[in-house]
Protein backbone atom coordinates (compact mmCIF):
# COMPACT_ATOMS: atom_id res chain seq x y z
CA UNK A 1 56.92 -89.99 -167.60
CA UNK A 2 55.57 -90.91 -171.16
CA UNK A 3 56.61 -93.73 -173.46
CA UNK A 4 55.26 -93.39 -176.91
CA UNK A 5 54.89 -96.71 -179.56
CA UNK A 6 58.37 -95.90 -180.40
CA UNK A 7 59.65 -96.39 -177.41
CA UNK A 8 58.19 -99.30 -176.60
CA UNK A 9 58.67 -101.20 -179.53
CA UNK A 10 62.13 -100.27 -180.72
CA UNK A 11 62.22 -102.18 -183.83
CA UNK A 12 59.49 -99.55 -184.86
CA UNK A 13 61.38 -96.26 -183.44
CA UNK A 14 61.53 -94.51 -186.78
CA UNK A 15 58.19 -95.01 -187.69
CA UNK A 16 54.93 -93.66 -186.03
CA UNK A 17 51.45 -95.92 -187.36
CA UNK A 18 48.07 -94.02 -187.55
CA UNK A 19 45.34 -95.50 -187.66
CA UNK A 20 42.84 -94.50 -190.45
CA UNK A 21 39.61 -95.16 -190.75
CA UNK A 22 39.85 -98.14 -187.73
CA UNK A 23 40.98 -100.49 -190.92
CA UNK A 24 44.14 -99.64 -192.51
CA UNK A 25 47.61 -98.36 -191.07
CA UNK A 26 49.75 -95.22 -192.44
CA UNK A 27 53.44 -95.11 -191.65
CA UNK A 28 54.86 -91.89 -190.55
CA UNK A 29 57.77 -90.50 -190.53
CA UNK A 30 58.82 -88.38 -187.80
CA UNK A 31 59.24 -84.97 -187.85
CA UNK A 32 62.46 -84.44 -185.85
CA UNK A 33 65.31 -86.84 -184.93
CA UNK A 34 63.90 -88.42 -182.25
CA UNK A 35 67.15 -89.55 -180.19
CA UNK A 36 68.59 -85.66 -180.64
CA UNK A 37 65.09 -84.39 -178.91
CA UNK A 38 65.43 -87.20 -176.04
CA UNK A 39 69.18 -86.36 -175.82
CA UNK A 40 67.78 -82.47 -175.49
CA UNK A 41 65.60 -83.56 -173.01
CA UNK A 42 68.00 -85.56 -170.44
CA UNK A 43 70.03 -82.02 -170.63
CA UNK A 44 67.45 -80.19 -169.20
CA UNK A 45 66.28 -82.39 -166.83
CA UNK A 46 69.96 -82.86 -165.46
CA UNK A 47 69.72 -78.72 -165.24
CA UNK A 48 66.05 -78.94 -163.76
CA UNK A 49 67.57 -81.85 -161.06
CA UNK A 50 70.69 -79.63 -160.07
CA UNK A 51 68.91 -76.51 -160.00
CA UNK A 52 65.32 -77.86 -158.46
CA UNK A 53 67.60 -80.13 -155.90
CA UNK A 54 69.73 -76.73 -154.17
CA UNK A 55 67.38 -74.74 -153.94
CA UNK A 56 64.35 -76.84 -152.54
CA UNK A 57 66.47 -78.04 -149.68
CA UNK A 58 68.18 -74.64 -148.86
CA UNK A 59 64.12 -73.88 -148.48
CA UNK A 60 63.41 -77.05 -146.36
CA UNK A 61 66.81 -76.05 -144.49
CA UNK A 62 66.05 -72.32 -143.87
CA UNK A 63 62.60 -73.57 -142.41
CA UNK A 64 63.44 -76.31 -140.50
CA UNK A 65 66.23 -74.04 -138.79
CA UNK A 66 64.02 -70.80 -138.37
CA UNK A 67 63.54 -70.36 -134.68
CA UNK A 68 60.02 -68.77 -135.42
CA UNK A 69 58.32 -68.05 -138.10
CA UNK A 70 57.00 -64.15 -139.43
CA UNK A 71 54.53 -65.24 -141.69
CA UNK A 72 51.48 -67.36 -141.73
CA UNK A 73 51.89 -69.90 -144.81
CA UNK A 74 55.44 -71.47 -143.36
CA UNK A 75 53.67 -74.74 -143.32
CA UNK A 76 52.92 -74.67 -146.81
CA UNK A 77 55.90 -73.37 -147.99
CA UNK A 78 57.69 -76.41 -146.21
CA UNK A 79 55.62 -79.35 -147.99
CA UNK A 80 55.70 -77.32 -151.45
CA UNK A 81 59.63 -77.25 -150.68
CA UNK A 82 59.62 -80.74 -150.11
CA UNK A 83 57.28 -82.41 -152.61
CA UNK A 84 59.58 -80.27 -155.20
CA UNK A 85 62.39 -81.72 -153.55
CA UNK A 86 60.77 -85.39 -154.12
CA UNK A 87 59.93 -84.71 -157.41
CA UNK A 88 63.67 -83.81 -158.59
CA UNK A 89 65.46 -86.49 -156.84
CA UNK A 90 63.96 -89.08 -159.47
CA UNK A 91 64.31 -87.20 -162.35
CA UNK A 92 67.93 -89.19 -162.47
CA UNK A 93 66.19 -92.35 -162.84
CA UNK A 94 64.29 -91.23 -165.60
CA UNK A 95 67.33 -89.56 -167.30
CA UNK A 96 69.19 -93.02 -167.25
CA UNK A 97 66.33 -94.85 -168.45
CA UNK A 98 66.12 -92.15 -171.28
CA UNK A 99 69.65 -91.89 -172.53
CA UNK A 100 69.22 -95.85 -172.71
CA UNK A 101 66.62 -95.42 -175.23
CA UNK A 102 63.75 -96.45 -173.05
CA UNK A 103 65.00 -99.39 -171.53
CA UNK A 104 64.42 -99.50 -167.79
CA UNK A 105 67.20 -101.89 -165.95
CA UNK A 106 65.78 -101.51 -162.68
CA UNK A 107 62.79 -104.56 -162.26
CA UNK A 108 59.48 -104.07 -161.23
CA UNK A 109 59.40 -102.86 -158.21
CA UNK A 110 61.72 -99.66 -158.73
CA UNK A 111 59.28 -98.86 -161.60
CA UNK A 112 56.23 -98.49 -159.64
CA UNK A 113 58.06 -97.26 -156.74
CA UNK A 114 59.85 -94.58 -158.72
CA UNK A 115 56.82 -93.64 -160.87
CA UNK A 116 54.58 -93.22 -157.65
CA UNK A 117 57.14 -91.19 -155.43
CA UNK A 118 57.02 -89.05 -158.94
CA UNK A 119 53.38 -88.84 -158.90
CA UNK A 120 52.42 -88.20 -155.75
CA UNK A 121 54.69 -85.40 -154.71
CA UNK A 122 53.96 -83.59 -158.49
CA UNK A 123 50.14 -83.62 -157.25
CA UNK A 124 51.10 -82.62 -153.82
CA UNK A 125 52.99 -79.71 -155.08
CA UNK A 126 50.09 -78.16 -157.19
CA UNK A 127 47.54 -79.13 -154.16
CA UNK A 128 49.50 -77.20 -151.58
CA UNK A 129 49.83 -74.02 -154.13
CA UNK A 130 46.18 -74.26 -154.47
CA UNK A 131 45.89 -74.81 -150.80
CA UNK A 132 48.17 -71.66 -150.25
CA UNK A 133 46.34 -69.41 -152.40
CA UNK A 134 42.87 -70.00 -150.47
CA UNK A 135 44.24 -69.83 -146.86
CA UNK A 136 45.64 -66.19 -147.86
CA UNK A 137 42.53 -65.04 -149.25
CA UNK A 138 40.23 -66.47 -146.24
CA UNK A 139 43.17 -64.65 -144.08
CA UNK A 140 42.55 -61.47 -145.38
CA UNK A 141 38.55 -61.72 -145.65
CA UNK A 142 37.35 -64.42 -142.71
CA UNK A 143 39.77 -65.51 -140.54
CA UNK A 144 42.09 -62.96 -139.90
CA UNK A 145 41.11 -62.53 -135.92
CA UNK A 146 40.89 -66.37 -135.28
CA UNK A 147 43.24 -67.77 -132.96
CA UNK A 148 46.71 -68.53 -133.94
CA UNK A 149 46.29 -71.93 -132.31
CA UNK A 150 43.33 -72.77 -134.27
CA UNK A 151 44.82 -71.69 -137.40
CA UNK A 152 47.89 -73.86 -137.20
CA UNK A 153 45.93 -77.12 -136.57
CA UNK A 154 43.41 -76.27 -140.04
CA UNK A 155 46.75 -76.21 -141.79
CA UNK A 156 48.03 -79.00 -140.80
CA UNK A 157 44.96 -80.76 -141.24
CA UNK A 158 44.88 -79.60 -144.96
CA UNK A 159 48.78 -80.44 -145.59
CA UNK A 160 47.67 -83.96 -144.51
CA UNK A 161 44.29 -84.23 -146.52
CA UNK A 162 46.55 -82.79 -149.37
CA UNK A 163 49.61 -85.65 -149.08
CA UNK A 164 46.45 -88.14 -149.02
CA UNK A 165 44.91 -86.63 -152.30
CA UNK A 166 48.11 -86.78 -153.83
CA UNK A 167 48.01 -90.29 -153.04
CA UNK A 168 44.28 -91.24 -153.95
CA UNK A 169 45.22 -89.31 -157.72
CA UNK A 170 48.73 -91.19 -157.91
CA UNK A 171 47.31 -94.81 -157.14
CA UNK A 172 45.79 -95.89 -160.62
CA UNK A 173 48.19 -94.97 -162.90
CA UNK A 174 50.38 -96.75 -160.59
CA UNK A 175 48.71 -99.49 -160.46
CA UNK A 176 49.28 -100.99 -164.15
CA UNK A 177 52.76 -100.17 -163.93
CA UNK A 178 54.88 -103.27 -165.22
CA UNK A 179 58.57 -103.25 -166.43
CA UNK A 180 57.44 -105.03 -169.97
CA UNK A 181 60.58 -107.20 -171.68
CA UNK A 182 60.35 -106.27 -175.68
CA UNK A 183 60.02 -108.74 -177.75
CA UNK A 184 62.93 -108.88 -180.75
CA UNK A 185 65.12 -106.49 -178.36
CA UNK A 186 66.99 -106.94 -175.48
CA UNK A 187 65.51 -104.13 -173.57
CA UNK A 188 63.10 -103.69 -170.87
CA UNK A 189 60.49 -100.89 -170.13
CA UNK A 190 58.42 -99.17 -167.29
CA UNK A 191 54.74 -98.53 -168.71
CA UNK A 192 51.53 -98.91 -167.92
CA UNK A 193 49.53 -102.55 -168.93
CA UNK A 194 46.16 -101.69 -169.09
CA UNK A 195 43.22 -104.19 -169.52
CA UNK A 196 43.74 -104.99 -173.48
CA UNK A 197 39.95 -104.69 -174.29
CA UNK A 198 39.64 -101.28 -173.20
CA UNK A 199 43.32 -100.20 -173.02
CA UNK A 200 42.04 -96.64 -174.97
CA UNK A 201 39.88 -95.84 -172.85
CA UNK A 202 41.80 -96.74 -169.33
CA UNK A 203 44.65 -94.35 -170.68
CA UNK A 204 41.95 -91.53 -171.71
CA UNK A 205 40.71 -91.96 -168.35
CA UNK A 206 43.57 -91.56 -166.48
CA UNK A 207 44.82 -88.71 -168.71
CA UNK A 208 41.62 -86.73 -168.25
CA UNK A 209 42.14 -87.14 -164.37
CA UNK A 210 45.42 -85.56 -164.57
CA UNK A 211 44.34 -82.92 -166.28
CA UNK A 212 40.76 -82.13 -163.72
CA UNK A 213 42.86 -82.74 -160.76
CA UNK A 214 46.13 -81.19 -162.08
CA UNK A 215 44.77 -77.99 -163.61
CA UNK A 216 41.38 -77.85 -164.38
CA UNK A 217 40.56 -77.53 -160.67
CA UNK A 218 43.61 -76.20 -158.98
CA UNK A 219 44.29 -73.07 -161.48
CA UNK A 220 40.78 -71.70 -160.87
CA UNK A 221 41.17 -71.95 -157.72
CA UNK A 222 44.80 -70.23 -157.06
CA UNK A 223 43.46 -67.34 -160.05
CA UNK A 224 40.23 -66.95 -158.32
CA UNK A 225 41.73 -66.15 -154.56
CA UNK A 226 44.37 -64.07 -155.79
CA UNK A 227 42.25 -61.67 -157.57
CA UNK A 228 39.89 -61.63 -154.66
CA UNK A 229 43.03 -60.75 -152.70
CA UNK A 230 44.35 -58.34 -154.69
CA UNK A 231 40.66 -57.11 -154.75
CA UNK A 232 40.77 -56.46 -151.07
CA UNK A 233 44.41 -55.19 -150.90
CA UNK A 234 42.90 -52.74 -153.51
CA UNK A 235 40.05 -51.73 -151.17
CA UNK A 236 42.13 -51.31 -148.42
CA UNK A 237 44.40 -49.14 -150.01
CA UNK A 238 41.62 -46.90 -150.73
CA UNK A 239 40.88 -46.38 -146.95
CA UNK A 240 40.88 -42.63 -145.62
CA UNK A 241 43.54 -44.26 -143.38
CA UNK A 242 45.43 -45.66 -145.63
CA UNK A 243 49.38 -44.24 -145.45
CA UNK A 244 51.82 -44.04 -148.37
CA UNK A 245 53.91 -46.49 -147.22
CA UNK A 246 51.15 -49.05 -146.84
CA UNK A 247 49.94 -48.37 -150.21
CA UNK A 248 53.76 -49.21 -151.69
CA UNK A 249 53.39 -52.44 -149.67
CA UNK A 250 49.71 -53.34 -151.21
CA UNK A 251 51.66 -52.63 -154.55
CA UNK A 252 54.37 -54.71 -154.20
CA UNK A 253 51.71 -57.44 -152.75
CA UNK A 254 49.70 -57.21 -155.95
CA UNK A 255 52.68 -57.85 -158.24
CA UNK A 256 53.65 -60.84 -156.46
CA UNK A 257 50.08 -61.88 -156.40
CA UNK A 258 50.17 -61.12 -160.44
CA UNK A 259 53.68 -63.03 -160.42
CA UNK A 260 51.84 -66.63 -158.84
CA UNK A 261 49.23 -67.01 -161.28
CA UNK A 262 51.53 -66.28 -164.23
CA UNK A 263 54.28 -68.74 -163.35
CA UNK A 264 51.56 -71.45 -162.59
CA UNK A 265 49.99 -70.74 -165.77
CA UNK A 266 53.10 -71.14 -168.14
CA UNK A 267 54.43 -74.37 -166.17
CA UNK A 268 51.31 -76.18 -166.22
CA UNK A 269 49.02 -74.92 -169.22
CA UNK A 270 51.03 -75.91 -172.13
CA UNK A 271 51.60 -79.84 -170.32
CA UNK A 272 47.85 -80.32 -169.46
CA UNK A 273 46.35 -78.90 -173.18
CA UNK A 274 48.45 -81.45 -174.59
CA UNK A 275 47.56 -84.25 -172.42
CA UNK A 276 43.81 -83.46 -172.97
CA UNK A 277 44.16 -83.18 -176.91
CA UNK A 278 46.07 -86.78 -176.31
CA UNK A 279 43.10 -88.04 -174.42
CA UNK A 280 40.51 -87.01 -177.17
CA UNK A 281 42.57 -88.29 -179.83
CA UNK A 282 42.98 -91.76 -177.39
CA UNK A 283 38.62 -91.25 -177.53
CA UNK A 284 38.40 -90.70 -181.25
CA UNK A 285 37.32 -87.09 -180.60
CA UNK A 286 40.29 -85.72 -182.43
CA UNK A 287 41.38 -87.11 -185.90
CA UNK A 288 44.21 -88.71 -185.39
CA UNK A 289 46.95 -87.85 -188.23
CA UNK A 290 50.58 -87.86 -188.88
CA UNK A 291 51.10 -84.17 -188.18
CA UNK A 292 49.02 -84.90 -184.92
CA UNK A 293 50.76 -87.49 -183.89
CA UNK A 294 54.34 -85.80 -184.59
CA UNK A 295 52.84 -82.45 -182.55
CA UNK A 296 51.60 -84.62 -179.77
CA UNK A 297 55.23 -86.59 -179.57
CA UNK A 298 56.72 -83.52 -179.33
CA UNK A 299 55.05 -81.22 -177.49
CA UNK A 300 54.49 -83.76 -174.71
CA UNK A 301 58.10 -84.02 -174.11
CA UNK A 302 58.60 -80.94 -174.20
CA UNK A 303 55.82 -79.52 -171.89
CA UNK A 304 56.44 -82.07 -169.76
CA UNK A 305 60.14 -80.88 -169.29
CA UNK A 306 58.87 -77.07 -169.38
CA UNK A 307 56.19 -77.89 -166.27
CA UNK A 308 59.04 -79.72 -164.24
CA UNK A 309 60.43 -76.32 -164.27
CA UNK A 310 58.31 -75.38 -161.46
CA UNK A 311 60.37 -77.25 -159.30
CA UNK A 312 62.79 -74.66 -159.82
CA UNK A 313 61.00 -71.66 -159.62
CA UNK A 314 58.98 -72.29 -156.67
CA UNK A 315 61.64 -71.73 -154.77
CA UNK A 316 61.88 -68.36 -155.96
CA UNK A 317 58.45 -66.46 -156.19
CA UNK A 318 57.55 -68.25 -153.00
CA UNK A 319 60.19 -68.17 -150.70
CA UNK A 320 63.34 -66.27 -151.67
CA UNK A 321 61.71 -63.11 -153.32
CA UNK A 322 60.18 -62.49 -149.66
CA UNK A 323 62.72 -60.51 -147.41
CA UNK A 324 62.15 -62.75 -144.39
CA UNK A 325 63.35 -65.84 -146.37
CA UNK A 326 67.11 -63.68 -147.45
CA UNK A 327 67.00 -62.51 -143.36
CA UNK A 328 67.10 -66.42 -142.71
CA UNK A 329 69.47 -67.70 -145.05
CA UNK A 330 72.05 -64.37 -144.41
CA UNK A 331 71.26 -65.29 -140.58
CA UNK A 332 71.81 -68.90 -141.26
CA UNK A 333 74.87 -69.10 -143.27
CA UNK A 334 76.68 -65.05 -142.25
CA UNK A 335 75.80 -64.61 -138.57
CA UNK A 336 75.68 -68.25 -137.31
CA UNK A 337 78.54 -67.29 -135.09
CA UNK A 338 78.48 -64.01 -134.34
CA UNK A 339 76.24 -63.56 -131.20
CA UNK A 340 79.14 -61.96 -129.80
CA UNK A 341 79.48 -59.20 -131.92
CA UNK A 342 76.36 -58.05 -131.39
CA UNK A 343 75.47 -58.27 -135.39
CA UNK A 344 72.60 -61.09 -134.86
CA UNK A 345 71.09 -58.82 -132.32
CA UNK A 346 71.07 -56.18 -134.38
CA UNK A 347 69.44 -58.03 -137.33
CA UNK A 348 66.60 -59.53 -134.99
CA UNK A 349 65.57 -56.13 -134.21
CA UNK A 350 65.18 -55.15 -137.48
CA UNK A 351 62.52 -57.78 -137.85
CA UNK A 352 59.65 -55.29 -136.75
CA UNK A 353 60.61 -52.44 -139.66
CA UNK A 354 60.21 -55.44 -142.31
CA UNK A 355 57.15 -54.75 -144.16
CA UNK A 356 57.70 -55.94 -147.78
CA UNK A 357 55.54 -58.12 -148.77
CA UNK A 358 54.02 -58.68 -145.74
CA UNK A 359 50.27 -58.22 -146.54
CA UNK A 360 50.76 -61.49 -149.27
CA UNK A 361 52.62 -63.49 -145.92
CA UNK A 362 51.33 -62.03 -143.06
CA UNK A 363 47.38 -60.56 -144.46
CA UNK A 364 46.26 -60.75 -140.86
CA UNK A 365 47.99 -57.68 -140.58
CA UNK A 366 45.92 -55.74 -142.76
């Protein structure tokens, strides 16, 4: 979560300083009411905690209570569902620290703790979409005949290297973490300290990291093996052998292929192009103005809230647009208790005429 000068230093939360020419200091005035955007802000990220909170752990729930799984990226599913999960359940920490203006009540040790459970599960959660988006391209292309076995243990091996990652990424930013008393104001706030003669460049640094390990690598990799996937759902459809209602299915895969790299793209885009203009501007790359500094206020808090949306939507394009996920849940909360009736029998023999989407889940079967 950012704090801005403002916040910081609320004797100074009308104002915004730039910096010209290294010498001499311009006040300006902000652009928008700045307590109506952070009030605008808690809103939404009470929605994005309600909404991101139900449906992550009716994922983790539907998962954990599956007695077997139909499709071949269950174990990624799981950890997105529960990093997502992570990530929501301290967005009412922040919320109370932001209708308070800033201040942070909770010491020290709650603001690192807080700020790294944050951290690491964000990074986790674009790691294991990455993650996804290989292992059902090298499905499809390398590994489909390998042993089920063998496949199983990779994944869990990369879920772990991922979590550890996320970890690694999370740790610096972390570290200069301090809940900071303001002087002239009986308030207290969670931010970073960085070394004061090179405090720039430290939060340039750290900035520029997000943005490598949070999009810059990640979204060419989940763009790249989806086309290549849709590529070779393509060229299979194109097979002399290829039967009408296999070609549907390849369809309906290649939307939902389309569908990943969109939503990943309009969460994360808009957040990270800010954060690297900040960065520049933190390096003297970019001219740093009043109407840049409004835009960057802004548009930071508001692309932050906008990627935290993914938390939400996840859910969604990766688990309950599939048909096996709605079997689950109706089996889970509708036929829990009717064994007797014959109903749950009926519905686990259907399992073998489900087909939709099952080259994206289950590309094996191709």
């Amino acid at each position: 979560m950012n704090l801005e000068m403002a916040e910081i230093f609320p004797m100074y939360e009308d104002l915004n300083f730039t910096e010209l020419n290294n010498t001499h200091w311009e006040i300006c005035p902000p652009a928008i009411d700045r307590g109506t955007l952070l009030q605008a802000m808690c809103t939404l990220y009470v929605f994005i905690f309600i909404v991101g909170l139900a449906a992550n752990a009716l994922v983790v729930w539907v998962n954990v209570r599956a007695e077997h799984h139909r499709h071949e990226t269950h174990l990624y599913i799981l950890n997105l569902a529960v990093a997502d999960l992570c990530v929501v359940a301290t967005l009412p920490v922040w919320v109370s620290s932001l209708a308070q203006a800033g201040h942070w009540p909770f010491g020290q040790a709650a603001c690192k703790l807080t700020h790294l459970i944050f951290s690491v599960n964000l990074f986790a959660s674009i790691f294991f979409l990455a993650c996804m988006s290989m292992d059902r391209y090298l499905s499809v292309t390398r590994f489909g005949d390998a042993p089920c076995r063998r496949k199983r243990l990779v994944r869990r091996l990369v879920c772990a290297g991922a979590w550890l990652l996320a970890l690694v990424a999370s740790m610096p930013d972390t570290y200069f973490l301090r809940a900071v008393k303001i002087p002239h104001a009986d308030a207290t706030h969670c931010c970073p300290m960085y070394p004061e003669e090179s405090q720039q460049e430290w939060m340039a640094s750290i900035q520029l990291s997000f943005v490598v390990l949070g999009f810059a690598v990640p979204f060419p990799v989940i763009a790249v093996s989806y086309a290549l996937l849709a590529s070779a759902l393509s060229s299979s459809a194109a097979s002399p052998t290829s039967s009408s209602a296999g070609d549907h299915e390849r369809s309906l895969s290649r939307k939902v292929i389309f569908t990943y790299i969109v939503v990943f793209l309009l969460c994360w885009a808009p957040y990270h192009v800010v954060l690297l203009m900040d960065a520049l501007v933190l390096l003297g790359t970019l001219p740093l103005t009043c109407a840049m500094e409004n835009a960057l206020y802004v548009g930071m808090n508001l692309t932050q809230c906008l990627s935290l949306l993914h938390c939400c939507v996840n859910p969604v394009v990766y688990s309950f647009i599939h048909r096996h996920y709605r079997y689950d849940l109706m089996k889970a909360f509708i036929f829990k208790y009717s064994t007797r009736t014959g109903i749950a029998r009926l519905m686990d023999n259907s399992n073998g005429v489900e087909t939709e989407y099952s080259a994206v889940e289950n590309p094996s079967q191709l």
